[in-house]
C-alpha atoms as a PDB file:
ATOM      1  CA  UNK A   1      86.608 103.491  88.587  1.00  0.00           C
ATOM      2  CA  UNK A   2      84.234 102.892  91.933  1.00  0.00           C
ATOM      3  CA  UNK A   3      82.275 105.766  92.826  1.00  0.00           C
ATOM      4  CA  UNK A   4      83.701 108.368  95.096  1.00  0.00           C
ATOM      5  CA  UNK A   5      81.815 108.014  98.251  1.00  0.00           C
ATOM      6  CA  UNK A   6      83.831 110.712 100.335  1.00  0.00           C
ATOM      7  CA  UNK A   7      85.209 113.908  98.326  1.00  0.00           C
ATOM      8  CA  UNK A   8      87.216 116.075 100.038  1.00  0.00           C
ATOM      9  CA  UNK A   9      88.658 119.311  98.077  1.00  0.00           C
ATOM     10  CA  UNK A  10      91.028 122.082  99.162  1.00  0.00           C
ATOM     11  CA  UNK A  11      89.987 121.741 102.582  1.00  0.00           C
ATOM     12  CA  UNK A  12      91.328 124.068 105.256  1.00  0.00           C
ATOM     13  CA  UNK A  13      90.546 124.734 109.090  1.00  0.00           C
ATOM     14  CA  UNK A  14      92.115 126.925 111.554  1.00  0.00           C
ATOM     15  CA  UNK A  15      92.114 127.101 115.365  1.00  0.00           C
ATOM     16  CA  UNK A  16      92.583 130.905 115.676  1.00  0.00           C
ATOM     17  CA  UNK A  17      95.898 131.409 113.785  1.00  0.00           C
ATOM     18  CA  UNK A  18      97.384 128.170 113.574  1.00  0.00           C
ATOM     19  CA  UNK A  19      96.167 126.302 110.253  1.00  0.00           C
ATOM     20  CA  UNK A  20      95.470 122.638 111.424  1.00  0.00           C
ATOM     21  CA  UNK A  21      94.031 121.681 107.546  1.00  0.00           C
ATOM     22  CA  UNK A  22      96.250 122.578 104.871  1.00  0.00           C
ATOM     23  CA  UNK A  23      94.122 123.050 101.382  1.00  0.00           C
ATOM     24  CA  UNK A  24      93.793 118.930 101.956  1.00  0.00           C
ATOM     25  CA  UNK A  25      92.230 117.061  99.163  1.00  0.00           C
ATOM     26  CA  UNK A  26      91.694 113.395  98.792  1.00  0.00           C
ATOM     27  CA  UNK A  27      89.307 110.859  98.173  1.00  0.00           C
ATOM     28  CA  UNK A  28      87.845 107.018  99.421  1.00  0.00           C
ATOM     29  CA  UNK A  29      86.235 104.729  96.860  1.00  0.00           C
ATOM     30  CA  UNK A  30      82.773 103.068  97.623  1.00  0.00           C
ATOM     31  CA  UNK A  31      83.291  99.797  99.172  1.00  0.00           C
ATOM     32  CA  UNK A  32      87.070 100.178 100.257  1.00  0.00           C
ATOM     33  CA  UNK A  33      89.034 100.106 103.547  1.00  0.00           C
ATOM     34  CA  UNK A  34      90.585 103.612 103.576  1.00  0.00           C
ATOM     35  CA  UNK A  35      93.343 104.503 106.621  1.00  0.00           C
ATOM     36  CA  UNK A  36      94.141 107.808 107.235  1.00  0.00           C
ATOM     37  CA  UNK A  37      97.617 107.812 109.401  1.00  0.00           C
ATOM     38  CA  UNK A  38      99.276 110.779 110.856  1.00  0.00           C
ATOM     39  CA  UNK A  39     101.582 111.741 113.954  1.00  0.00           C
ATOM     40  CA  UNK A  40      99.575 113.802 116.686  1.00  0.00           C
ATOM     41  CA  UNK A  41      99.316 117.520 115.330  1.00  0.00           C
ATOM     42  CA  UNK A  42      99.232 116.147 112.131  1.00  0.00           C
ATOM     43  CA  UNK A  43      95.410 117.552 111.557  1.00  0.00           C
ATOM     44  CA  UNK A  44      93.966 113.938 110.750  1.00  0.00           C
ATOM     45  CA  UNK A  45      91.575 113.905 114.013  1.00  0.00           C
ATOM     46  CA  UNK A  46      90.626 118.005 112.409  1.00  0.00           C
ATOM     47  CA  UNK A  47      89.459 116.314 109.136  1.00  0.00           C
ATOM     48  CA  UNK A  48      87.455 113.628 110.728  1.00  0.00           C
ATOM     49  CA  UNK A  49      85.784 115.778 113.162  1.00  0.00           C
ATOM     50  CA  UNK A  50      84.733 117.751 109.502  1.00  0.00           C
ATOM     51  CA  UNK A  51      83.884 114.569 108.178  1.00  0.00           C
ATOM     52  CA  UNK A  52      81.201 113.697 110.972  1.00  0.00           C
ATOM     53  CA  UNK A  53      80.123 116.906 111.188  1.00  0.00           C
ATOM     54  CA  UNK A  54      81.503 117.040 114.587  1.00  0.00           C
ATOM     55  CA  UNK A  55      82.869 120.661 113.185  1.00  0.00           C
ATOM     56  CA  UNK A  56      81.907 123.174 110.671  1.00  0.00           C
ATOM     57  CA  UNK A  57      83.463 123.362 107.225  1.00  0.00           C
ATOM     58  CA  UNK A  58      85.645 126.382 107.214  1.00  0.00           C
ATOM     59  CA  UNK A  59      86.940 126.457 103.968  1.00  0.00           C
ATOM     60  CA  UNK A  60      87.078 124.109 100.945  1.00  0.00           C
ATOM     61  CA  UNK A  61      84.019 121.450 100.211  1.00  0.00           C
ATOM     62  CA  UNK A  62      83.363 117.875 100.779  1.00  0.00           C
ATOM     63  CA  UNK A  63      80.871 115.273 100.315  1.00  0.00           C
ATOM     64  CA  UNK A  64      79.790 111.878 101.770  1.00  0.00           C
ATOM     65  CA  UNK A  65      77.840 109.630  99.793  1.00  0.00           C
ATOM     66  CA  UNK A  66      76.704 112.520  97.685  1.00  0.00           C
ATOM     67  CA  UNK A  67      75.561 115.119 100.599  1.00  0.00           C
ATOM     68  CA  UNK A  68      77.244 118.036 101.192  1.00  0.00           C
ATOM     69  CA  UNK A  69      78.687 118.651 104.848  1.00  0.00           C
ATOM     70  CA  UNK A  70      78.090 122.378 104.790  1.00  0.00           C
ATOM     71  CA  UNK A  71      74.381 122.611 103.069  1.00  0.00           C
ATOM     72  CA  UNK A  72      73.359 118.834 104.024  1.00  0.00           C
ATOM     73  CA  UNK A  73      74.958 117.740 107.648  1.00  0.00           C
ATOM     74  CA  UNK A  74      71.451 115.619 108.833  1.00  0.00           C
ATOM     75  CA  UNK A  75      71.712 113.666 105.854  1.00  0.00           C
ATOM     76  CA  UNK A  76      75.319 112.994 105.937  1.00  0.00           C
ATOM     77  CA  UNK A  77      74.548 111.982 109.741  1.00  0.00           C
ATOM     78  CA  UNK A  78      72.079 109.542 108.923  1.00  0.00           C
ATOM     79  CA  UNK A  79      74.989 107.838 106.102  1.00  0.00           C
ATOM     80  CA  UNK A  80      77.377 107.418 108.551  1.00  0.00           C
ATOM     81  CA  UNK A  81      78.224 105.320 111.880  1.00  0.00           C
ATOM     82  CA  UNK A  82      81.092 106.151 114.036  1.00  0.00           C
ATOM     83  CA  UNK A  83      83.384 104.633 116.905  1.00  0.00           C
ATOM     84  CA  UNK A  84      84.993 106.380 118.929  1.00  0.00           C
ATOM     85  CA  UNK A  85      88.345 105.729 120.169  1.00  0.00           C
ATOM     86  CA  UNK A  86      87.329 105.842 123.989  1.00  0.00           C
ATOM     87  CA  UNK A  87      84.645 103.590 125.162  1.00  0.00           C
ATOM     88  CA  UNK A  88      81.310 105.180 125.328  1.00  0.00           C
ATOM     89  CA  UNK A  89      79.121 102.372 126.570  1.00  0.00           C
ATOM     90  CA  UNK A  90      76.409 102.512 129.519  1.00  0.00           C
ATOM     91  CA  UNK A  91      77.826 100.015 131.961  1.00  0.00           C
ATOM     92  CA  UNK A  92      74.811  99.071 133.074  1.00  0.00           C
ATOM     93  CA  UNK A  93      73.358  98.052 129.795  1.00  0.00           C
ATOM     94  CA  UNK A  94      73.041  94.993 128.364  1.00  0.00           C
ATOM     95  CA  UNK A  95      74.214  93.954 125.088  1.00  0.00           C
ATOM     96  CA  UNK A  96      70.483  93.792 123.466  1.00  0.00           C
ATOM     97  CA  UNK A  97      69.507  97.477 125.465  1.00  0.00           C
ATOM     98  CA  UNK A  98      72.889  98.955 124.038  1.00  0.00           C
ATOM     99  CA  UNK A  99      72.055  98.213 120.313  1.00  0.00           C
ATOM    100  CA  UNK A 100      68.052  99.113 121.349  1.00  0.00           C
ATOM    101  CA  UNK A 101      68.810 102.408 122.774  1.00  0.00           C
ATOM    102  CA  UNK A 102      70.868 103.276 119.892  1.00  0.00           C
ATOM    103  CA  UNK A 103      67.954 102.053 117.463  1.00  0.00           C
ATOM    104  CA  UNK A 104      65.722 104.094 119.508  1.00  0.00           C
ATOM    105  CA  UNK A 105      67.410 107.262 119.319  1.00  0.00           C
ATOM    106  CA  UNK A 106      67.228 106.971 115.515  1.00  0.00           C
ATOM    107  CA  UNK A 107      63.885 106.610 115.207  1.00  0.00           C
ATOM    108  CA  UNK A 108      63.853 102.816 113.666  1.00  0.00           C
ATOM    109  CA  UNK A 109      60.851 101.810 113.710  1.00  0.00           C
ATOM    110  CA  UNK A 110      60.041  98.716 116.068  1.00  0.00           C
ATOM    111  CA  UNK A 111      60.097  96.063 113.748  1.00  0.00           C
ATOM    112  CA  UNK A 112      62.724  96.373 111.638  1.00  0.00           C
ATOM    113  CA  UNK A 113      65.027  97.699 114.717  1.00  0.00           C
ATOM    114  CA  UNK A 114      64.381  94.096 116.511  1.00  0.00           C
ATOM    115  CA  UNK A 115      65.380  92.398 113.125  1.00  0.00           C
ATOM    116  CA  UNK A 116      68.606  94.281 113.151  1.00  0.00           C
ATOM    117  CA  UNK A 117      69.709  93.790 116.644  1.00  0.00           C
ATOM    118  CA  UNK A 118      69.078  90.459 115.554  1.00  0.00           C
ATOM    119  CA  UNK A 119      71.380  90.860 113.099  1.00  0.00           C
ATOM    120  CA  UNK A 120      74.043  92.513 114.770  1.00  0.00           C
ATOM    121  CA  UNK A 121      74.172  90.447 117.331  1.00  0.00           C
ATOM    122  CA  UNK A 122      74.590  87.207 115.140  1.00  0.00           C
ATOM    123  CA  UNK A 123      77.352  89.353 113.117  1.00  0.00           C
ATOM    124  CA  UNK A 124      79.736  90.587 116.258  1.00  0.00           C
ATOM    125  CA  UNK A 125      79.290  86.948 117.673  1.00  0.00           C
ATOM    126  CA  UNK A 126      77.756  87.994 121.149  1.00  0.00           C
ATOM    127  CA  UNK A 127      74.365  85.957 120.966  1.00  0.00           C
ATOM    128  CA  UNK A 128      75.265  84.434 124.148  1.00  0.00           C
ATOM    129  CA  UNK A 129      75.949  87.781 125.765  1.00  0.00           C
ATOM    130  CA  UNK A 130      72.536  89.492 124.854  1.00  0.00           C
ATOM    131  CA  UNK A 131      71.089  89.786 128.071  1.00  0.00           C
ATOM    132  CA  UNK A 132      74.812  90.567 129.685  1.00  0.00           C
ATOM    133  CA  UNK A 133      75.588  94.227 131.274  1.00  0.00           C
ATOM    134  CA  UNK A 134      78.118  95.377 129.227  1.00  0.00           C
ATOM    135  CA  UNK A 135      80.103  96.039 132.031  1.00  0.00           C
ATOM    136  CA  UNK A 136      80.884  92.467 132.715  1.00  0.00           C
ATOM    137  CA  UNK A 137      82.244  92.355 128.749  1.00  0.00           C
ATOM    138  CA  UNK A 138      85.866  91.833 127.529  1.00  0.00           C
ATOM    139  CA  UNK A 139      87.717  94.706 126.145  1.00  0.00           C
ATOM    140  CA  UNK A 140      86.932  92.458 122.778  1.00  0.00           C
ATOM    141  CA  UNK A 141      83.529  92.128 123.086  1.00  0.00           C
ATOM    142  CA  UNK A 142      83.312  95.789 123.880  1.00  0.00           C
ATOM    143  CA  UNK A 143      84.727  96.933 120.695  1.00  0.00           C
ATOM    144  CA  UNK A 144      82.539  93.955 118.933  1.00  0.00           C
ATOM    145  CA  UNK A 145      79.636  95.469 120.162  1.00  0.00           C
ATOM    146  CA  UNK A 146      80.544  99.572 119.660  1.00  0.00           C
ATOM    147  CA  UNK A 147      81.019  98.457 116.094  1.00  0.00           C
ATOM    148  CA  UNK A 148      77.931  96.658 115.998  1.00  0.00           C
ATOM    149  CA  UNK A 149      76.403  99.802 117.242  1.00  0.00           C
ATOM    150  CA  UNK A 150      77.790 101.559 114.718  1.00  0.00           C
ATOM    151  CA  UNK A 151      76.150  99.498 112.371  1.00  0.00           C
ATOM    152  CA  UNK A 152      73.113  99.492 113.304  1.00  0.00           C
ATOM    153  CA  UNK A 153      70.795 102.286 110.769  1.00  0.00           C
ATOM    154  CA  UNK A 154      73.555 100.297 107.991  1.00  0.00           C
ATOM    155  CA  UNK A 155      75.255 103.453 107.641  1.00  0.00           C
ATOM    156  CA  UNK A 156      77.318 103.341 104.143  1.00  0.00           C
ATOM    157  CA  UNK A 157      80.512 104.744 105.836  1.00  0.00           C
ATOM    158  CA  UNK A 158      81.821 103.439 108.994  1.00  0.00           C
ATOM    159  CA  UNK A 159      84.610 105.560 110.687  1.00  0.00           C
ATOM    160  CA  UNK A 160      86.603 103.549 113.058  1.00  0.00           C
ATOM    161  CA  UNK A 161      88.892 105.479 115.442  1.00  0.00           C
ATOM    162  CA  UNK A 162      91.889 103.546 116.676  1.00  0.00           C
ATOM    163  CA  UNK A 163      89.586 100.656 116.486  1.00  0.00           C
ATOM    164  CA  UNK A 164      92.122  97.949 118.586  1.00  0.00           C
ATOM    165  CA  UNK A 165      93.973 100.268 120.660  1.00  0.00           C
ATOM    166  CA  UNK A 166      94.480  98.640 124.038  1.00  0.00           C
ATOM    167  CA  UNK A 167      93.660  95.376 122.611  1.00  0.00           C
ATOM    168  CA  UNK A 168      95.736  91.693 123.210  1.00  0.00           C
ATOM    169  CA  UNK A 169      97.455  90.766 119.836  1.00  0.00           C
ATOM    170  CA  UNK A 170      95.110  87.879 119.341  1.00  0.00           C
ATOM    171  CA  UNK A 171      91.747  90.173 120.056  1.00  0.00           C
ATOM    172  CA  UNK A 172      93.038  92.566 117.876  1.00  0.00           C
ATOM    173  CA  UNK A 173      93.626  90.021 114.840  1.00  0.00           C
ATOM    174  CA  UNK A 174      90.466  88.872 115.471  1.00  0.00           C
ATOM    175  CA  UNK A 175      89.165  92.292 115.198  1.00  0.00           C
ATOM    176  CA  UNK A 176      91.251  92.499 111.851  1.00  0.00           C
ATOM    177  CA  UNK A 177      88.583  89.974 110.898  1.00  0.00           C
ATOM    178  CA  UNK A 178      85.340  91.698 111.966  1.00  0.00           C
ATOM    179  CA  UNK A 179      86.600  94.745 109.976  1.00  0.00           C
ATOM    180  CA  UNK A 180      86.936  93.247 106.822  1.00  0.00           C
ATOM    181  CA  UNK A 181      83.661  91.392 107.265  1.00  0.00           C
ATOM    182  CA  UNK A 182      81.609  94.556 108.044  1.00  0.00           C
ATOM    183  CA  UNK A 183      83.641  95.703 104.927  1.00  0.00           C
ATOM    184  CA  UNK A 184      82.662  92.455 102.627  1.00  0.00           C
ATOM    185  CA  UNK A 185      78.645  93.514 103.134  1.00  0.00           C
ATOM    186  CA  UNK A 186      79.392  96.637 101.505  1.00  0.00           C
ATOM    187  CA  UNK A 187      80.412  99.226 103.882  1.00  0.00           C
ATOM    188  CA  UNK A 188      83.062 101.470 103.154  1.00  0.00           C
ATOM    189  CA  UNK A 189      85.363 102.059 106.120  1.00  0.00           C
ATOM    190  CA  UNK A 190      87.374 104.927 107.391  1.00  0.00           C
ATOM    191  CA  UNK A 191      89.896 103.750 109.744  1.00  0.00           C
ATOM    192  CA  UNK A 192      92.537 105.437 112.093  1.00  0.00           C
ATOM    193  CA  UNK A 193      95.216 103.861 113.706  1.00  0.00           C
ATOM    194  CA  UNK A 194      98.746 103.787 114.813  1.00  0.00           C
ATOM    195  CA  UNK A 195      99.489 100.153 114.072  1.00  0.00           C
ATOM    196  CA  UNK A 196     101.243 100.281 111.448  1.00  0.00           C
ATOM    197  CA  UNK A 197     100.693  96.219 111.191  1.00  0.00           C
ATOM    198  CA  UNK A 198      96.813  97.020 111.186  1.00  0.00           C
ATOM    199  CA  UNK A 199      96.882  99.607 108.184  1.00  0.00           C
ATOM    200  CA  UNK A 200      99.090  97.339 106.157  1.00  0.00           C
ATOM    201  CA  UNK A 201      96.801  94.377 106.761  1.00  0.00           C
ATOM    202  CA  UNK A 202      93.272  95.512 106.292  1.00  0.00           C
ATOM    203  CA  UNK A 203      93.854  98.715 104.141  1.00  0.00           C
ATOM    204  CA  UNK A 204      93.665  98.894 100.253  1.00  0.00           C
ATOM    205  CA  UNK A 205      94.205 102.509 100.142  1.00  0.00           C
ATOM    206  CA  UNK A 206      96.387 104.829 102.499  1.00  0.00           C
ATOM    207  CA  UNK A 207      96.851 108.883 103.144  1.00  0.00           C
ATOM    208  CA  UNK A 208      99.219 109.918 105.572  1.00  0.00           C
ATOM    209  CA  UNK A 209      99.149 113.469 106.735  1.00  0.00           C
ATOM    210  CA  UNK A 210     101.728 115.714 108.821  1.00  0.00           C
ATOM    211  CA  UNK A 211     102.125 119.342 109.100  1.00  0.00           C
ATOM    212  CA  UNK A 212      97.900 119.537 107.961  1.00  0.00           C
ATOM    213  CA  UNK A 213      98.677 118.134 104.767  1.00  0.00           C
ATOM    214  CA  UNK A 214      98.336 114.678 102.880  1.00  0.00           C
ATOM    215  CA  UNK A 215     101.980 114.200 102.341  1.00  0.00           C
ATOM    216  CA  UNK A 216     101.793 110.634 100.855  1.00  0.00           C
ATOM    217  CA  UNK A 217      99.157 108.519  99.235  1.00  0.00           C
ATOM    218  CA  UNK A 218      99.119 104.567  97.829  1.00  0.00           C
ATOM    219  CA  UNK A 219      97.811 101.019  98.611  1.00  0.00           C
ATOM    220  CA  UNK A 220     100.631  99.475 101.432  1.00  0.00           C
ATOM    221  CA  UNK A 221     102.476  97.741  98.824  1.00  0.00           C
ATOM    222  CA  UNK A 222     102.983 100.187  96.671  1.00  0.00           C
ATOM    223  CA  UNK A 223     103.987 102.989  99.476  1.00  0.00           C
ATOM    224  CA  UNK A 224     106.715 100.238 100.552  1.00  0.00           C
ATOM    225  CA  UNK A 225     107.772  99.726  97.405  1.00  0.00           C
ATOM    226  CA  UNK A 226     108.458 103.328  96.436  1.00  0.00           C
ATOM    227  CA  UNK A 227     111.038 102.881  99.108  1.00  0.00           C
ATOM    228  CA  UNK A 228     113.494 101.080  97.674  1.00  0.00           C
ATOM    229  CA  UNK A 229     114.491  96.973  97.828  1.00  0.00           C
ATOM    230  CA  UNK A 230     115.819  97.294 101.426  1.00  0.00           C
ATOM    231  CA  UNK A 231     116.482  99.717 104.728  1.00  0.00           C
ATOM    232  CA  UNK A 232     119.419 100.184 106.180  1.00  0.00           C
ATOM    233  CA  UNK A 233     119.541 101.392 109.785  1.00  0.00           C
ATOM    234  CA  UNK A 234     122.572 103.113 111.059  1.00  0.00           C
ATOM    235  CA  UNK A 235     123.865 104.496 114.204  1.00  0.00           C
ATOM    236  CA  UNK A 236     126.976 105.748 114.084  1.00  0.00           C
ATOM    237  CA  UNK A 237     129.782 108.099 116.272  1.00  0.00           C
ATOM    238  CA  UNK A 238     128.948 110.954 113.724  1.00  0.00           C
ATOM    239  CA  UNK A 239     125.486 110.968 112.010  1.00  0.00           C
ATOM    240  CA  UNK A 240     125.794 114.140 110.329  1.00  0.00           C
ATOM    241  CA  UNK A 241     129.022 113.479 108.040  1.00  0.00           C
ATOM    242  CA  UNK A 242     127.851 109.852 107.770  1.00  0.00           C
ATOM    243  CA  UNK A 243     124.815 111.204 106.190  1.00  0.00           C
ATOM    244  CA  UNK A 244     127.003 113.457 103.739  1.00  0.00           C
ATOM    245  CA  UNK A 245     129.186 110.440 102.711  1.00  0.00           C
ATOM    246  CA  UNK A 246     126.732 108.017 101.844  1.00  0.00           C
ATOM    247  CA  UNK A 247     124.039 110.917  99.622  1.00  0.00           C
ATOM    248  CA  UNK A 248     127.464 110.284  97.406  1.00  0.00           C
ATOM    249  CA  UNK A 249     126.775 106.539  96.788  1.00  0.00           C
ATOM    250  CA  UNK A 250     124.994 105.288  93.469  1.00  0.00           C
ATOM    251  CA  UNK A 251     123.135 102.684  95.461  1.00  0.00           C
ATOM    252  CA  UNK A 252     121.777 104.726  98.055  1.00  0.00           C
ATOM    253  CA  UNK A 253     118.154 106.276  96.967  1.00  0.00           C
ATOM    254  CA  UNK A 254     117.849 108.259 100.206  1.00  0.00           C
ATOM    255  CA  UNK A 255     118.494 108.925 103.757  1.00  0.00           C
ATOM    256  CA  UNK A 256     116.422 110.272 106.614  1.00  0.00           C
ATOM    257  CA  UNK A 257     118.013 111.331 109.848  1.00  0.00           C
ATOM    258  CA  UNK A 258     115.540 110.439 113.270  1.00  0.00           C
ATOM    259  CA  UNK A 259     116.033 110.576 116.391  1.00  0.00           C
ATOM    260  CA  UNK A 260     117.752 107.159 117.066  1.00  0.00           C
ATOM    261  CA  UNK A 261     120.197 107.759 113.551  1.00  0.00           C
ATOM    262  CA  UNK A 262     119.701 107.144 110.105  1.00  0.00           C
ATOM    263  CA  UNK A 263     117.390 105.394 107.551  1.00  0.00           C
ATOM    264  CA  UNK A 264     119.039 104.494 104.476  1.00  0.00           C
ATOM    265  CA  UNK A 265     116.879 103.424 101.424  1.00  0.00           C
ATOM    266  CA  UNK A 266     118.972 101.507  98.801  1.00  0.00           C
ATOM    267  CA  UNK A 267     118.152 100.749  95.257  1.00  0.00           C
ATOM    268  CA  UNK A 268     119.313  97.230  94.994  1.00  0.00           C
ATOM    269  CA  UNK A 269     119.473  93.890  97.217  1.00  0.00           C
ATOM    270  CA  UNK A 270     120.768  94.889 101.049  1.00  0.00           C
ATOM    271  CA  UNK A 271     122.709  92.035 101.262  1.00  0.00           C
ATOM    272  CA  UNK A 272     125.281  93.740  98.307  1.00  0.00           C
ATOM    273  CA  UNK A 273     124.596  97.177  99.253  1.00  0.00           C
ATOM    274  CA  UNK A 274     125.442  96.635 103.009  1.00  0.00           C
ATOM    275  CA  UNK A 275     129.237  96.150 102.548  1.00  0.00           C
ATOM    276  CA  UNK A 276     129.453  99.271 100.146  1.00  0.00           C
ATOM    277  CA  UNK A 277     127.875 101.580 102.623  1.00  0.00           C
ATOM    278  CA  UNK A 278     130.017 100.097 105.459  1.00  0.00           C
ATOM    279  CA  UNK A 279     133.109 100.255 104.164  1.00  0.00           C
ATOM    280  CA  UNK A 280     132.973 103.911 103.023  1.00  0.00           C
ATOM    281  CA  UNK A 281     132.087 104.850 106.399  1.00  0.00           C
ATOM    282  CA  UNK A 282     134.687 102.967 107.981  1.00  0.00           C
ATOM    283  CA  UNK A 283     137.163 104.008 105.613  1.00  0.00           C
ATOM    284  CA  UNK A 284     136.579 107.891 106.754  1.00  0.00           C
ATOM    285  CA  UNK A 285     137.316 106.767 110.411  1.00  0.00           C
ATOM    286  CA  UNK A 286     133.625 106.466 111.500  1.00  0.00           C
ATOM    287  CA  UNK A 287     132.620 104.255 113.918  1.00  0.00           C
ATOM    288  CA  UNK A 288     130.100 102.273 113.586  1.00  0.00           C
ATOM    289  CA  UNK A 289     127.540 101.794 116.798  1.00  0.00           C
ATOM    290  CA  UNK A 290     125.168  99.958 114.988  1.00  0.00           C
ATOM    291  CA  UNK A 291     123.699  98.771 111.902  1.00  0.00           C
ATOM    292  CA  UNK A 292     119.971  96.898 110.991  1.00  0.00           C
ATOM    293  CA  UNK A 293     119.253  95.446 107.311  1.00  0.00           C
ATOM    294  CA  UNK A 294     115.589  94.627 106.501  1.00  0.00           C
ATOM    295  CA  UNK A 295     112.782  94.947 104.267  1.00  0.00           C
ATOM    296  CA  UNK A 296     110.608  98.360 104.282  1.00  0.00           C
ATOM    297  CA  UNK A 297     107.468  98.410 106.010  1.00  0.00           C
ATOM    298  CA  UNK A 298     104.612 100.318 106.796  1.00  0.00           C
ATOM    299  CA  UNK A 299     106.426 102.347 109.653  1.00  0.00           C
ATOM    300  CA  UNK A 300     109.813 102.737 107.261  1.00  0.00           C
ATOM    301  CA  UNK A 301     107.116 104.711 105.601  1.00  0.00           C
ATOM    302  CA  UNK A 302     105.678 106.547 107.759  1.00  0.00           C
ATOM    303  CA  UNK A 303     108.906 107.228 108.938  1.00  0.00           C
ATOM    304  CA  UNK A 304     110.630 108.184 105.346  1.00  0.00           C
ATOM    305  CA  UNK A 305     107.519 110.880 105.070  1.00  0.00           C
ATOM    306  CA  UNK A 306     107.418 112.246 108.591  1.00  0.00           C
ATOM    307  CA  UNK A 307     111.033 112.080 109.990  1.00  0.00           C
ATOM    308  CA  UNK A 308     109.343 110.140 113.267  1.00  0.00           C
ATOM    309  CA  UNK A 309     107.324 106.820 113.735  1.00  0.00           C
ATOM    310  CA  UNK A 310     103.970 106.834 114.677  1.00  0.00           C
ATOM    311  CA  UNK A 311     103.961 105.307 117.846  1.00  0.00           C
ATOM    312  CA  UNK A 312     106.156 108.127 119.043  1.00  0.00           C
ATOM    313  CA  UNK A 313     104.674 110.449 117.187  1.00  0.00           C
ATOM    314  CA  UNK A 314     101.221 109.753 119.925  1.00  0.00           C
ATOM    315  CA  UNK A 315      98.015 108.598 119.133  1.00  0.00           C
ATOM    316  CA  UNK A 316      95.294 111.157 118.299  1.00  0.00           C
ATOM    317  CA  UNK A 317      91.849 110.817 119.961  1.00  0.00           C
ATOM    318  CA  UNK A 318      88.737 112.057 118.219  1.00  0.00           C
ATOM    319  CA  UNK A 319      87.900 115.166 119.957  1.00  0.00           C
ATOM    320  CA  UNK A 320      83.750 115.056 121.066  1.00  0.00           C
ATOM    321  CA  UNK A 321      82.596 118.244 119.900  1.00  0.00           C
ATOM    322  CA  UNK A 322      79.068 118.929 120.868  1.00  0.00           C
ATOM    323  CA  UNK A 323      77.623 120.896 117.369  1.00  0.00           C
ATOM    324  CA  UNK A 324      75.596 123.898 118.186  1.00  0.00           C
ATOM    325  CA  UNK A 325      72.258 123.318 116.725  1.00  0.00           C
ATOM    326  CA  UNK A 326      72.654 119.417 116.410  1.00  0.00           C
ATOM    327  CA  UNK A 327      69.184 117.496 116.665  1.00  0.00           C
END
């Protein structure tokens, strides 16, 4: 098995009395693309602030890349490169004083921080933006070069907050790319998001959380496939017995009520299941309002585990917590 480059054990934070972190425990392999999904309150933005040291390990222990947060936060700093969800670039920088600044304020010494801007500028494709303020940049090319920032002391964990959010489909794809490049050199990536599209395309391993605790774990595939062959989405005049007739039904592995009905997971193929289902509502004078058949995906998931989707559910943002005592 890869190492373990972030260890996380029986983790717990509070805000006054309300627990936020739930005795959390997980871990992310060196050299993967690791999501970690939740609905807002669901304490996922908590254990990422912990995670870059942003706030103070309460209870429980965790390590990045070996260091301990609580006895070892500088060195965990100096492992790890962060983008924020918001945009937090001078406007009147350009590209090549953006990525110099940053080299700057971690002490790189001149040499090798000129090589790396280099670098980084050949790798987020801006070399014909290097002397551009980055206020005249696309919302693209922004996020191109925050990442690139983020790169730059070739940190060995790279947390990405809602890296695409805002983003054209096309920029984001193309983002989709940039991750999994950055990821190919051998950074290991931490990624929030609420595209459920996103996580299923660039992830290979996936913790949701809700209620401060991880509440489902798996690589996409096999979190969709623990659902069942097909989904079944029902509306109907009365939810509640509908729900109560069909937990009867051999074919039916499970049934979640949300706000806009019911998600049925079957056990075999939809297409025989469908008439089944239908026909024992219908025969207990139920109307039916309406009815979807398709194959589970990432948000049937997140959906099965959390009784909402995400992009109901609200975004997160990574809170900026100033540490005391930092630098």
């Amino acid at each position: 098995m890869p190492d373990k480059i972030i260890e996380v054990k029986n983790l717990e934070y509070r805000y006054g009395s309300f627990k936020a972190v739930d005795d959390v425990s997980f871990f992310v392999r060196k050299g993967e693309i690791f999501s970690l999904l939740g609905p807002n309150g669901a304490g996922k933005s908590t254990v990422i602030n912990i995670l870059t040291t942003l706030l103070p390990i309460q209870k429980g222990h965790a390590t990045i890349s070996g260091y301990d947060l609580a006895t070892e936060p500088q060195e965990v700093r100096r492992s790890i490169g962060i983008v924020f969800q918001d945009e937090t670039l001078d406007r009147d920088l350009t590209v090549w004083e953006t990525l110099e600044l940053h080299g700057r304020i971690y002490s790189m010494p001149g040499r090798e921080r000129r090589e790396r801007i280099e670098e980084i500028i050949s790798l987020v494709e801006l070399e014909d933006k290097r002397d551009v303020r980055t206020r005249y940049l696309s919302g693209g090319m922004k996020r191109r070069l925050e990442i690139g920032r983020g790169l730059m002391t070739r940190p060995e964990v790279l947390f990405l907050d809602e890296p695409t959010i805002g983003l054209d489909t096309q920029t984001r794809r193309r983002l989709w790319d940039y991750i999994r490049m950055v990821n190919a050199s051998g950074t290991t990536i931490f990624l929030t998001t609420h595209y459920m599209d996103e996580a299923d395309q660039v992830s290979d391993w996936i913790d949701i959380m809700d209620h401060g605790k991880i509440i489902a774990s798996g690589d996409p595939a096999k979190l969709k496939d623990a659902l069942g062959n097909d989904m079944i989405y029902l509306n109907t005049s009365d939810d509640t017995v509908t729900e109560r007739l069909l937990q009867g039904l051999s074919v039916v592995r499970g049934i979640k009520a949300t706000g806009e009905g019911l998600v049925v997971t079957i056990s075999a193929d939809g297409t025989h299941c469908l008439p089944i289902i239908m026909n024992q509502i219908e025969e207990n004078g139920i109307e039916i309002i309406s009815v979807n058949l398709k194959k589970p995906t990432l948000d049937d998931v997140f959906v099965h585990h959390t009784g909402r989707a995400i992009r109901d559910a609200g975004a997160e943002k990574l809170r900026r917590i100033q540490p005391k005592g930092r630098r």
